[in-house]
Protein backbone atom coordinates (compact mmCIF):
# COMPACT_ATOMS: atom_id res chain seq x y z
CA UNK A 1 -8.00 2.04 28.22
CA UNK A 2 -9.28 4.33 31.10
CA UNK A 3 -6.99 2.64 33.56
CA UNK A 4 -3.99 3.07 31.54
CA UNK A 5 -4.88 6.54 30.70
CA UNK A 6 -5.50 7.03 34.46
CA UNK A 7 -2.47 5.58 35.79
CA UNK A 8 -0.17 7.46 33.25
CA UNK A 9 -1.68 10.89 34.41
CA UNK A 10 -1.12 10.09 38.24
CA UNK A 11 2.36 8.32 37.80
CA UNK A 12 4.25 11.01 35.29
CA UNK A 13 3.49 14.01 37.60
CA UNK A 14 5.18 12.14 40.84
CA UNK A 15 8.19 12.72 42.44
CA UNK A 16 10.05 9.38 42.19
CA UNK A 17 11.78 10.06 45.35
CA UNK A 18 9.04 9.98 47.95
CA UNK A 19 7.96 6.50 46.33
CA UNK A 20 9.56 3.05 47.85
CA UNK A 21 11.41 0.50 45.79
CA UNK A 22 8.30 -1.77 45.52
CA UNK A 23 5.90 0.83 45.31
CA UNK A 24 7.71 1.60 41.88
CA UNK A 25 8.03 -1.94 41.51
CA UNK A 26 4.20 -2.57 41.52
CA UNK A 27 3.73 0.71 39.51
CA UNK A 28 5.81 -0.53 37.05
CA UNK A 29 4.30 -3.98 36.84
CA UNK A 30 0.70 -2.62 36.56
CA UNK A 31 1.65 -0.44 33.89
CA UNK A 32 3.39 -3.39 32.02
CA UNK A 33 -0.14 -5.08 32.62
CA UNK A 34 -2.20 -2.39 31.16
CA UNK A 35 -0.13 -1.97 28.40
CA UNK A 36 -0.45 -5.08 26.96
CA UNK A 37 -4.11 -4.73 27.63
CA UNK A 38 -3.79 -1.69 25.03
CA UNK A 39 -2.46 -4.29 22.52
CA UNK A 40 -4.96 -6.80 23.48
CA UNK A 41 -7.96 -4.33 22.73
CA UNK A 42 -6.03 -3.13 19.65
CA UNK A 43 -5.97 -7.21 18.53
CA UNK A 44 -9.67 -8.03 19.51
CA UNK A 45 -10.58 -5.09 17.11
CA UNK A 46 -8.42 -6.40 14.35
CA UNK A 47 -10.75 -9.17 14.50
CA UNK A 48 -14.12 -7.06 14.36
CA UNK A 49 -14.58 -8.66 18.18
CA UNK A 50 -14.49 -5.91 20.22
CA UNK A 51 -17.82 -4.53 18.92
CA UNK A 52 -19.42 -7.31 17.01
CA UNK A 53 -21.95 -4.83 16.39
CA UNK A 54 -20.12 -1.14 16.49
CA UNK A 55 -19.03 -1.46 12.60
CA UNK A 56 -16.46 1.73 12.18
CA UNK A 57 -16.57 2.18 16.73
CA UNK A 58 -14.50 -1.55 16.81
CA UNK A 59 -11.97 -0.41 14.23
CA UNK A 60 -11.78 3.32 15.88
CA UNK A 61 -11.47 1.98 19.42
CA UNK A 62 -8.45 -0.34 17.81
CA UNK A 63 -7.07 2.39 15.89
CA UNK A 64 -7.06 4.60 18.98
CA UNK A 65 -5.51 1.70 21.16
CA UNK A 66 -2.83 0.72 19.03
CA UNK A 67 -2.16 4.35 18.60
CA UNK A 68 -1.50 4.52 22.50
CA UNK A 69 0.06 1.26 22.82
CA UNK A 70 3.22 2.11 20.26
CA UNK A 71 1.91 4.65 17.68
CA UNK A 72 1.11 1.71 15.39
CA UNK A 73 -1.10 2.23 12.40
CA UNK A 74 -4.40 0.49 12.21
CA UNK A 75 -4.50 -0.80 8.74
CA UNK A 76 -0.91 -2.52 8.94
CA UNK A 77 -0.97 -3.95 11.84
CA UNK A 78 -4.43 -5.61 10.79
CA UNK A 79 -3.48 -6.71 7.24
CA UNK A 80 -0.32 -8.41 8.67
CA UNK A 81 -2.28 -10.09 11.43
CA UNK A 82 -4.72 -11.18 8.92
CA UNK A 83 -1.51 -12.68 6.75
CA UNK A 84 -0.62 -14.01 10.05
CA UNK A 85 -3.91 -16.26 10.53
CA UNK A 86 -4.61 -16.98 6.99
CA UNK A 87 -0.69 -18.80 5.85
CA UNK A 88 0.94 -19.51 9.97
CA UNK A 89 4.55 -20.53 9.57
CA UNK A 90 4.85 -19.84 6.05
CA UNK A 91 6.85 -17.52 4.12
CA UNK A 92 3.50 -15.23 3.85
CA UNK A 93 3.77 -14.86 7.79
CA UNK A 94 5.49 -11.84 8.80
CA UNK A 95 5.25 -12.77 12.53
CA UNK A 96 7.06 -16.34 11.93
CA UNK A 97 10.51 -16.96 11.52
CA UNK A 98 11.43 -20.21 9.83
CA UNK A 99 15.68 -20.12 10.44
CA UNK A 100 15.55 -22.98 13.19
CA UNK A 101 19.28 -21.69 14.40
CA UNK A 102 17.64 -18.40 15.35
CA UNK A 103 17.24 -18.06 19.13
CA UNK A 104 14.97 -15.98 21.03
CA UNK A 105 16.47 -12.54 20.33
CA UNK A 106 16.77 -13.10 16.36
CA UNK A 107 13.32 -14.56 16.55
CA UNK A 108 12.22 -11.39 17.93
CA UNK A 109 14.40 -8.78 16.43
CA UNK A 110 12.71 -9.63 13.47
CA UNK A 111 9.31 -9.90 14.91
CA UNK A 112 9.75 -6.10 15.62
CA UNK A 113 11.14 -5.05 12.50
CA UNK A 114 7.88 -6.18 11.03
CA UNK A 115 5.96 -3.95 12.71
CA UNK A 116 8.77 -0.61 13.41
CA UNK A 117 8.88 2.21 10.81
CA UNK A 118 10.89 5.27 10.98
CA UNK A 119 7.76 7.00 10.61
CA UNK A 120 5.94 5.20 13.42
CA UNK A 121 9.54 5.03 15.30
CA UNK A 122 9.12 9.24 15.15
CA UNK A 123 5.64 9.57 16.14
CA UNK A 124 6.29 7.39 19.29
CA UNK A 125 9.46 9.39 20.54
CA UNK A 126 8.06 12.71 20.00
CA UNK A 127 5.46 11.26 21.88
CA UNK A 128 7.58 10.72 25.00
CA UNK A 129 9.18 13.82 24.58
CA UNK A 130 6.06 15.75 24.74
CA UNK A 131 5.17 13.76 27.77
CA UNK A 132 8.52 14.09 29.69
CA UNK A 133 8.35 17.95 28.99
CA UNK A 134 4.84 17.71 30.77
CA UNK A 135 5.95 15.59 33.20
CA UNK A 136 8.91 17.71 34.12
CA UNK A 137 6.35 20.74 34.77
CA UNK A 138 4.86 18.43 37.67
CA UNK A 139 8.16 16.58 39.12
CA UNK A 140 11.73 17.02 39.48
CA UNK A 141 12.03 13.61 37.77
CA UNK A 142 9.78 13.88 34.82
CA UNK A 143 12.26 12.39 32.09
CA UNK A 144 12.87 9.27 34.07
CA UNK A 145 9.27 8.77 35.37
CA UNK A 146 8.62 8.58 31.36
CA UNK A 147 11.07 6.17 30.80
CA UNK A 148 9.97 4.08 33.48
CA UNK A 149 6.03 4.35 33.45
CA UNK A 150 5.83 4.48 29.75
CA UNK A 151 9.01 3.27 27.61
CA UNK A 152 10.11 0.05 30.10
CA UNK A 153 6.08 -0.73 30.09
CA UNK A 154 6.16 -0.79 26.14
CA UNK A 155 9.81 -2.89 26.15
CA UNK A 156 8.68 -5.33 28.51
CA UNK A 157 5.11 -5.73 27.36
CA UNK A 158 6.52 -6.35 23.53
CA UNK A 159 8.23 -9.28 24.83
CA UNK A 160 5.80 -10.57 26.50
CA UNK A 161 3.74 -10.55 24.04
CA UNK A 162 6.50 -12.18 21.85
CA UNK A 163 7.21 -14.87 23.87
CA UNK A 164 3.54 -15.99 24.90
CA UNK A 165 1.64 -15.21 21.77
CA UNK A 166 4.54 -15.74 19.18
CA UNK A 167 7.55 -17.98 20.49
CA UNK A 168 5.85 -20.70 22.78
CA UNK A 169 3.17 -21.42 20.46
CA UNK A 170 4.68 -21.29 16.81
CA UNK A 171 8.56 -22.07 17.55
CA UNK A 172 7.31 -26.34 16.76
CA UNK A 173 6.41 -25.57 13.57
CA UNK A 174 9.55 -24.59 13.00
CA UNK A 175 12.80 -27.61 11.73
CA UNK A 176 12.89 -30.33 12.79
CA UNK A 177 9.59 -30.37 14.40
CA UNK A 178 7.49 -28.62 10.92
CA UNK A 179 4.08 -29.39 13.52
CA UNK A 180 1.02 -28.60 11.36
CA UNK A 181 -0.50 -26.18 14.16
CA UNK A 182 0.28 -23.71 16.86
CA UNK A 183 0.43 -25.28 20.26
CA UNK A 184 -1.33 -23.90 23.23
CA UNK A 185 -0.08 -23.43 26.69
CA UNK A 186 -1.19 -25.99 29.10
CA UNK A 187 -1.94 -23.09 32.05
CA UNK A 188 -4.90 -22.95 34.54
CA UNK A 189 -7.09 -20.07 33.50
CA UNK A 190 -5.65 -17.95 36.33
CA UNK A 191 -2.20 -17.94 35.29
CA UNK A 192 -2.95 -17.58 31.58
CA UNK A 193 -5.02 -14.56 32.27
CA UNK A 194 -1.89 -12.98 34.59
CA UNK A 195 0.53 -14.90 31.45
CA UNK A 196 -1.05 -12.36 28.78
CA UNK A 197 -4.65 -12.13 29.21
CA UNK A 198 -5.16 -15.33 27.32
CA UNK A 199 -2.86 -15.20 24.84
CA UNK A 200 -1.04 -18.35 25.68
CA UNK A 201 -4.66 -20.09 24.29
CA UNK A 202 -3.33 -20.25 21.21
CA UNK A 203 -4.13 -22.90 18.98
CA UNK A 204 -7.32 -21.93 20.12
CA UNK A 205 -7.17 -18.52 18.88
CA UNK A 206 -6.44 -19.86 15.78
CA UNK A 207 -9.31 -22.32 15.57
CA UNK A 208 -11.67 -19.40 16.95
CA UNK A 209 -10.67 -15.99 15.72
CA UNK A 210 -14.05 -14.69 16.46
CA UNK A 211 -13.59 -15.20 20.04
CA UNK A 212 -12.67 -12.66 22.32
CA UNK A 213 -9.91 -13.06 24.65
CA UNK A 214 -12.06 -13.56 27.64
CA UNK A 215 -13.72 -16.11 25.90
CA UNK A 216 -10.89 -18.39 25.30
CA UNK A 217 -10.48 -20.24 28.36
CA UNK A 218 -14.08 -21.98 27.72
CA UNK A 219 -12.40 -23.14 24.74
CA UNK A 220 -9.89 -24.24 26.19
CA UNK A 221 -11.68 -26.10 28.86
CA UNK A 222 -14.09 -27.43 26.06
CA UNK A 223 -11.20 -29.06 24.24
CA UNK A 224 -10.30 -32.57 25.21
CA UNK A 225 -7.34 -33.15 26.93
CA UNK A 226 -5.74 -34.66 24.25
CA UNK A 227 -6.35 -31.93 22.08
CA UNK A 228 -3.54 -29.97 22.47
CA UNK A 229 -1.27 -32.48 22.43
CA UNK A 230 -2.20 -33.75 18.77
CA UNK A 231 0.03 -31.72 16.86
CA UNK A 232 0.29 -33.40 13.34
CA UNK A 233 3.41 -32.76 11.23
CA UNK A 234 2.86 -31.07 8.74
């Protein structure tokens, strides 16, 4: 949370045109990165694993992250995640969507409708209007350095989130497949962490909510290599 706090204090006050094409590039792609790190924090304190032992510090850590990531709400988010683990691919998950003619883009529209309130839609642009009328009292290009450093961040890290924590691993339990679990994504540790810090470790997630991301490849490694290919139907 530091970093991203760091990086969006040092990027939003600079003049976009002394930087290079990939020096925006990279700028952009950490701040994707850190992003989703919000979420992940956020997540990890939806299930009490952030602080195992910081009772009301792991939920106000999450609050606070979530806040930052998209002006989500706590409580919500958590109660739909929780629907989320306790009935996957069922009509009680709001994360799942069971129409097996919806593509990537329905899939996710709704994904995002579960989670998007006008209320929360408000806080988060006045948010980035406050910001880019900061910004604009440091740099000639204040508005777009928000848009770039904070709102592409948030767009791109939402579907990557979507697609490697939602799509890839619960899109086979939709028709015709109807598999009885999640699957997980066969990556090397490495690539999974760069993927979305773990996320991709799915069906171990799901097996394990009390583990931490960082803790997930071990299970994953721990499983036996047939493991995650023995997806019953349901």
């Amino acid at each position: 949370m530091l970093g991203w706090l760091a990086s969006l204090v040092g990027l939003l006050g600079l003049d976009l045109g002394q930087l290079s094409w990939l020096a925006l590039a990279a700028a952009l792609v950490g701040r994707t990165v850190l992003q989703t790190g919000l979420f992940i924090v956020g997540h990890d304190a939806m299930h009490g694993v952030l602080l195992t032992r910081g009772g009301k510090w792991n939920d106000r850590i999450g609050a606070l992250a979530l806040a930052c990531y998209a002006a989500l709400p706590y409580g919500p988010c958590r109660r739909n995640h929780r629907s989320h683990h306790q009935a996957p691919a069922s009509a009680e998950d709001p994360d799942f969507h069971a129409d097996p003619h919806a593509g990537v883009w329905g899939w996710y529209g709704r994904f995002m409708a579960g989670y998007l309130t006008p209320w929360q839609m408000t806080r988060l642009l006045g948010g980035w209007v406050l910001l880019a009328l900061l910004a604009s009292a440091f740099s000639p290009t204040g508005w777009i350095n928000v848009l770039l450093f904070c709102t592409l961040p948030l767009l791109l890290s939402s579907l990557q989130l979507f697609l490697v924590g939602t799509y890839l691993p619960h899109r086979g339990q939709r028709l015709p497949l109807c598999r009885a679990r999640p699957e997980s994504l066969n990556l090397p540790s490495w690539l999974s962490l760069l993927a979305c810090f773990h996320f991709g470790y799915h069906r171990e997630h799901h097996e394990r909510p009390d583990l931490a991301w960082f803790e997930l490849p071990a299970e994953h490694r721990r499983r036996p290599p047939s493991w995650s290919d023995d997806l019953a139907a349901a």
